[in-house]
C-alpha atoms as a PDB file:
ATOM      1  CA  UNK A   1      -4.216  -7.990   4.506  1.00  0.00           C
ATOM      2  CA  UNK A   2      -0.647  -7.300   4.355  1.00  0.00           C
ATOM      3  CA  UNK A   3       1.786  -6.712   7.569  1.00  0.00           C
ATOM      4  CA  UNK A   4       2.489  -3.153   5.933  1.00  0.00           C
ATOM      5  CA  UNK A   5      -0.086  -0.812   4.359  1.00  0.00           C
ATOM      6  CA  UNK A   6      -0.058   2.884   3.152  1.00  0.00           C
ATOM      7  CA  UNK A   7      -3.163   4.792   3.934  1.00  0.00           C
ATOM      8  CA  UNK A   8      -4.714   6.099   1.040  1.00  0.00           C
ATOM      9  CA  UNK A   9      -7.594   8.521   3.085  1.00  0.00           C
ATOM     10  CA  UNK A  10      -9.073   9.761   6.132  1.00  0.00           C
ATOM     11  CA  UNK A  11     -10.894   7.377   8.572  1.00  0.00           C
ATOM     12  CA  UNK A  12      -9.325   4.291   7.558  1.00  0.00           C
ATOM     13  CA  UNK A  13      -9.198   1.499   9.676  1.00  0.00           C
ATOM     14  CA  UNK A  14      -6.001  -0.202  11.076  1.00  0.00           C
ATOM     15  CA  UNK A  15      -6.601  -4.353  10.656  1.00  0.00           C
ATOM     16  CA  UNK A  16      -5.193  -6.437  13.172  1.00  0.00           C
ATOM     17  CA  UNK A  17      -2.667  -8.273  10.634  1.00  0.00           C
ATOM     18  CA  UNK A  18      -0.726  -4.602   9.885  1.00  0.00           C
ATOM     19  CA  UNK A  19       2.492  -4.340  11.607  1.00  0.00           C
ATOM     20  CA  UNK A  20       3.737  -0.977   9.883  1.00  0.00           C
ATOM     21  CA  UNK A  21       0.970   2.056   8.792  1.00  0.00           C
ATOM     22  CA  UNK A  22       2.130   4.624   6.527  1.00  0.00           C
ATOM     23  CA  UNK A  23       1.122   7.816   4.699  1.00  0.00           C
ATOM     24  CA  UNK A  24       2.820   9.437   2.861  1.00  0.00           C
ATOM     25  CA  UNK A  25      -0.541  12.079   2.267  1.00  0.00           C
ATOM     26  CA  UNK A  26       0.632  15.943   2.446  1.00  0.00           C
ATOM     27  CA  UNK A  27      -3.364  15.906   4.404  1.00  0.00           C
ATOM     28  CA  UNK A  28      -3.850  15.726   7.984  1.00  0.00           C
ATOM     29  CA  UNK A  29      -5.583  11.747   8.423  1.00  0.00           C
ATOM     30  CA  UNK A  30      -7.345  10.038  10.639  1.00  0.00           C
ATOM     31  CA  UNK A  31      -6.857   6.245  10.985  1.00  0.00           C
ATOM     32  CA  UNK A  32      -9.007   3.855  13.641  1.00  0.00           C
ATOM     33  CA  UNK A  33      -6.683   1.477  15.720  1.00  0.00           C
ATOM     34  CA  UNK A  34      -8.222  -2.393  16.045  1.00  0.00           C
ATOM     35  CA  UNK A  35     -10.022  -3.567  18.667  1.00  0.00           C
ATOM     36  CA  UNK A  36      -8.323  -4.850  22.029  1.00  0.00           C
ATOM     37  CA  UNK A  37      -8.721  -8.514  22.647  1.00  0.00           C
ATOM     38  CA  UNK A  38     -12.833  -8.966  22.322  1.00  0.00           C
ATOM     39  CA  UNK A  39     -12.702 -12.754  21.019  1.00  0.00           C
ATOM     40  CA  UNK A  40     -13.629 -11.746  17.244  1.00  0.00           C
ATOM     41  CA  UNK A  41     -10.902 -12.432  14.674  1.00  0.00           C
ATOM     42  CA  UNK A  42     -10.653  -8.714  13.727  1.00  0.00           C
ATOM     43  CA  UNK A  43      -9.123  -7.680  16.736  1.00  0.00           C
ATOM     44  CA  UNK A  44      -5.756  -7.667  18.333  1.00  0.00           C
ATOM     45  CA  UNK A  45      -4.289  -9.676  21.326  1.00  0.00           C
ATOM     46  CA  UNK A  46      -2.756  -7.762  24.552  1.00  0.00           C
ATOM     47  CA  UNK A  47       0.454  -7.089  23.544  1.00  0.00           C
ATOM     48  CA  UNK A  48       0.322  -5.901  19.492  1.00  0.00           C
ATOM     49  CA  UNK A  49       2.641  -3.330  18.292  1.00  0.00           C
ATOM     50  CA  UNK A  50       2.269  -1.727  15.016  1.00  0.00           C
ATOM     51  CA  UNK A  51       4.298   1.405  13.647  1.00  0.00           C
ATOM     52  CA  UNK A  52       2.853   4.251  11.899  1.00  0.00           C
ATOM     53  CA  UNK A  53       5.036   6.741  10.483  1.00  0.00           C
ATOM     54  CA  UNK A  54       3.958   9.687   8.711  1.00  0.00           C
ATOM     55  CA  UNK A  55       6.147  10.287   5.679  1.00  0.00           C
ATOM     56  CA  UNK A  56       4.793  13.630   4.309  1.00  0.00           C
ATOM     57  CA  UNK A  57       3.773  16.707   5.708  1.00  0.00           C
ATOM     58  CA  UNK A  58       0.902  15.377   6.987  1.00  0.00           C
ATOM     59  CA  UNK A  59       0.135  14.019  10.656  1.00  0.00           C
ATOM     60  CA  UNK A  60      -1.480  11.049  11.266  1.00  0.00           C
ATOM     61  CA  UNK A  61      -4.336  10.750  14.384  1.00  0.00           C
ATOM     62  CA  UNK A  62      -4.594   7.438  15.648  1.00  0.00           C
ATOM     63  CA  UNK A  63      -7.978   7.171  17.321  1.00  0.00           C
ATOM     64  CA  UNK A  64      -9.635   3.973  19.294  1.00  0.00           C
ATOM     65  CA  UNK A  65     -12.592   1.881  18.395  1.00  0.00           C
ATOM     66  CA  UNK A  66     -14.310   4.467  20.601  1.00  0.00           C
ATOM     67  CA  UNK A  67     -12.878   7.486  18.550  1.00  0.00           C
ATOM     68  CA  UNK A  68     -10.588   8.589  21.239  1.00  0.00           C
ATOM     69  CA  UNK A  69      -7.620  10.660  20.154  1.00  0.00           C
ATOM     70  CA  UNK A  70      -4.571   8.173  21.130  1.00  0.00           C
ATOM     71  CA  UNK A  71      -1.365  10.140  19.483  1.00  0.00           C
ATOM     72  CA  UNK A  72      -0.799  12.081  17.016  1.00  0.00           C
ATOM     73  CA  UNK A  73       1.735  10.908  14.230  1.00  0.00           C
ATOM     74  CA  UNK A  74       3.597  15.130  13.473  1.00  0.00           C
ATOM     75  CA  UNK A  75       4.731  14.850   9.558  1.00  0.00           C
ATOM     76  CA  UNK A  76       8.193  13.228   8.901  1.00  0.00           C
ATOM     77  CA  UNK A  77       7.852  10.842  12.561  1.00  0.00           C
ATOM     78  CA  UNK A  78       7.025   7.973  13.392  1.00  0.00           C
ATOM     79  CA  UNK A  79       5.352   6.431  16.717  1.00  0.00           C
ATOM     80  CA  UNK A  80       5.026   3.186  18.248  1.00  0.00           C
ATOM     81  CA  UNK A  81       1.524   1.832  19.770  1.00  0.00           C
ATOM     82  CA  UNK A  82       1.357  -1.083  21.856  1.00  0.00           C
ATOM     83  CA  UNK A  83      -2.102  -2.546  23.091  1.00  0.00           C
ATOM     84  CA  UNK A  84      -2.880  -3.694  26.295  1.00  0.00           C
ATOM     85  CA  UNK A  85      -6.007  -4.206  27.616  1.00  0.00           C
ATOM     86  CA  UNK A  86      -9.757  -5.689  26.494  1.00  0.00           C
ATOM     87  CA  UNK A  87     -12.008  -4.352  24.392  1.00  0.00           C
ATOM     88  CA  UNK A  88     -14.277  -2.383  26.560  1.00  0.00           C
ATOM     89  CA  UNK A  89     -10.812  -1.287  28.269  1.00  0.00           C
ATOM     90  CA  UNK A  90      -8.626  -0.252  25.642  1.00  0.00           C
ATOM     91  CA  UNK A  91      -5.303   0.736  26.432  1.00  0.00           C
ATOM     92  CA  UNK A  92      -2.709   2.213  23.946  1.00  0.00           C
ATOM     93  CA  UNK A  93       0.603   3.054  25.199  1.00  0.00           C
ATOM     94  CA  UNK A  94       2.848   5.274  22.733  1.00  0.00           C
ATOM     95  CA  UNK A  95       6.220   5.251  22.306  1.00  0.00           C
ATOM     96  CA  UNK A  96       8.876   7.520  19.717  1.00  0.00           C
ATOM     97  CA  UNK A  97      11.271   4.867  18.395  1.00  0.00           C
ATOM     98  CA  UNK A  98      14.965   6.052  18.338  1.00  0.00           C
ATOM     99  CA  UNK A  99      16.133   7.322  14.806  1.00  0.00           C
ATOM    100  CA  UNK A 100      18.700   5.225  13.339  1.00  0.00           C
ATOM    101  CA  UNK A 101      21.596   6.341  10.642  1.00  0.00           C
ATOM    102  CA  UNK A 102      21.366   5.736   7.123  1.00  0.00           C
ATOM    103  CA  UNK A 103      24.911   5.641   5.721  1.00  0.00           C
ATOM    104  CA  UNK A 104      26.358   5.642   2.173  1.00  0.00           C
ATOM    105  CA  UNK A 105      23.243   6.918  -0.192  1.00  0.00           C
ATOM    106  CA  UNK A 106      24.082   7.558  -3.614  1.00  0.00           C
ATOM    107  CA  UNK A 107      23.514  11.455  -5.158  1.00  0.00           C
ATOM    108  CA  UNK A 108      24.210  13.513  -7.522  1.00  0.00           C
ATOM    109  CA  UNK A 109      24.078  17.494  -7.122  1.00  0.00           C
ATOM    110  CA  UNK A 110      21.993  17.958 -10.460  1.00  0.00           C
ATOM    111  CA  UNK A 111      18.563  16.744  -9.909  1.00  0.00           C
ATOM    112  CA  UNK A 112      18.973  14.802  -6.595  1.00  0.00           C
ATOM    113  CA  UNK A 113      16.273  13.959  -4.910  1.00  0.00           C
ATOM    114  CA  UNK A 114      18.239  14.284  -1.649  1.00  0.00           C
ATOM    115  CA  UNK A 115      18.225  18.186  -0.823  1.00  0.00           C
ATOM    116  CA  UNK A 116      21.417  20.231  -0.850  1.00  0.00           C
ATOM    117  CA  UNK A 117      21.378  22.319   2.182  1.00  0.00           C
ATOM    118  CA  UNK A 118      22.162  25.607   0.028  1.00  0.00           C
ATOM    119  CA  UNK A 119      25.715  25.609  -1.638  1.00  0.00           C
ATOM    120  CA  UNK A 120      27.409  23.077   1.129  1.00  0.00           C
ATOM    121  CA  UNK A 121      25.849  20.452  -1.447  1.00  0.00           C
ATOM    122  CA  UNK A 122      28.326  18.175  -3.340  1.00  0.00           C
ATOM    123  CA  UNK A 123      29.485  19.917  -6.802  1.00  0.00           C
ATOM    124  CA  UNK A 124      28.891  16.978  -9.246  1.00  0.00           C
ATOM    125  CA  UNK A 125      28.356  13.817  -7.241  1.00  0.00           C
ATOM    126  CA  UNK A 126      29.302  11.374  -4.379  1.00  0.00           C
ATOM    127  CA  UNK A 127      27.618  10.108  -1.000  1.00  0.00           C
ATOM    128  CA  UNK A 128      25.623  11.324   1.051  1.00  0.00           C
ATOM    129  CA  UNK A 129      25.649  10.612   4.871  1.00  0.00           C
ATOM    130  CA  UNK A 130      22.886  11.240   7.017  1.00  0.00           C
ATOM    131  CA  UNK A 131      22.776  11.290  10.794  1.00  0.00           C
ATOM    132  CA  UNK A 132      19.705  11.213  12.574  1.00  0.00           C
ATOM    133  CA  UNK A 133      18.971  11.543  15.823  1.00  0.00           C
ATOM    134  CA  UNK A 134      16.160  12.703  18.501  1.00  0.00           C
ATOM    135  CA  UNK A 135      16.608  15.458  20.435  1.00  0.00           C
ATOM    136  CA  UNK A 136      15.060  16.243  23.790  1.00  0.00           C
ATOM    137  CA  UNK A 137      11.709  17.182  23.282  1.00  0.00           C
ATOM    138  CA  UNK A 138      11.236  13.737  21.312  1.00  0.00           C
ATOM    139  CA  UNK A 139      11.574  15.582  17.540  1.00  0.00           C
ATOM    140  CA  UNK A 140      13.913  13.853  14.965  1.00  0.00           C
ATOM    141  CA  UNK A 141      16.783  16.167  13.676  1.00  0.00           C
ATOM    142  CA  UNK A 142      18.516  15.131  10.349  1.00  0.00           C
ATOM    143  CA  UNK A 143      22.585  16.145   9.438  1.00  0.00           C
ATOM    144  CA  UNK A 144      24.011  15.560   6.020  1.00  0.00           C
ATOM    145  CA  UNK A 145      27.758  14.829   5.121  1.00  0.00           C
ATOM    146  CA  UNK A 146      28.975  14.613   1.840  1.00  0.00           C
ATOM    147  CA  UNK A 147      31.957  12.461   0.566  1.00  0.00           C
END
């Protein structure tokens, strides 16, 4: 398997050589995290991290080998899970990584696939600036300048 994989359905299982988990389904999914530390060589060591975002409208439940909701991945985030633990002991700890900032993108107003926020959008073309951040209650917030 590769370090990063994009879900392609419900009930899919996370293997223990995938750093990054995807989907970029508009669906609600389910994916099963590895196994903690049980001595086979399909589970993970005390101390993996993998990232799953959720890059559609879609969320993302991360469940155990037990089926045990661990988080839930809202559409558009992203979440850290870190193991820790053995395998008749799982523990998952979750974490929201900080957003970073994307600067400099290249659009152009007529069929952009960056959004125009109504008629603030750039007239013909230029660059596009976004700022993200997370606010308090741990959502992400996005602002777009144009140049």
């Amino acid at each position: 398997m590769a370090t990063a994989r994009a879900l392609a359905a419900t009930g899919e299982q996370i293997e223990d050589s995938e750093f990054v988990v995807t989907s970029a389904l508009g669906a609600n999914v389910k994916a099963f995290l590895p196994a903690i530390d049980d001595g086979a060589t399909t589970t993970v060591d005390d101390g993996y991290t993998c990232r799953v975002h959720a890059n559609a409208g879609g969320e993302i439940e991360l469940l155990d080998v037990f089926g045990r909701r661990v988080a839930i991945v809202p559409g558009f985030e992203q979440r850290v899970v870190s193991a820790r633990g053995d395998v008749d002991n799982p523990i998952w700890s979750v974490s929201i990584p900080s957003a970073g900032l994307t600067l400099g993108t290249a659009v152009t107003a007529a069929g952009s696939s960056t959004p125009a926020l109504g008629t603030t959008g750039p007239a013909a073309s230029g660059t596009v600036i976004w700022y993200s951040f997370q606010k308090l209650d741990g959502t992400l917030a996005h602002i777009a300048t144009w140049t």
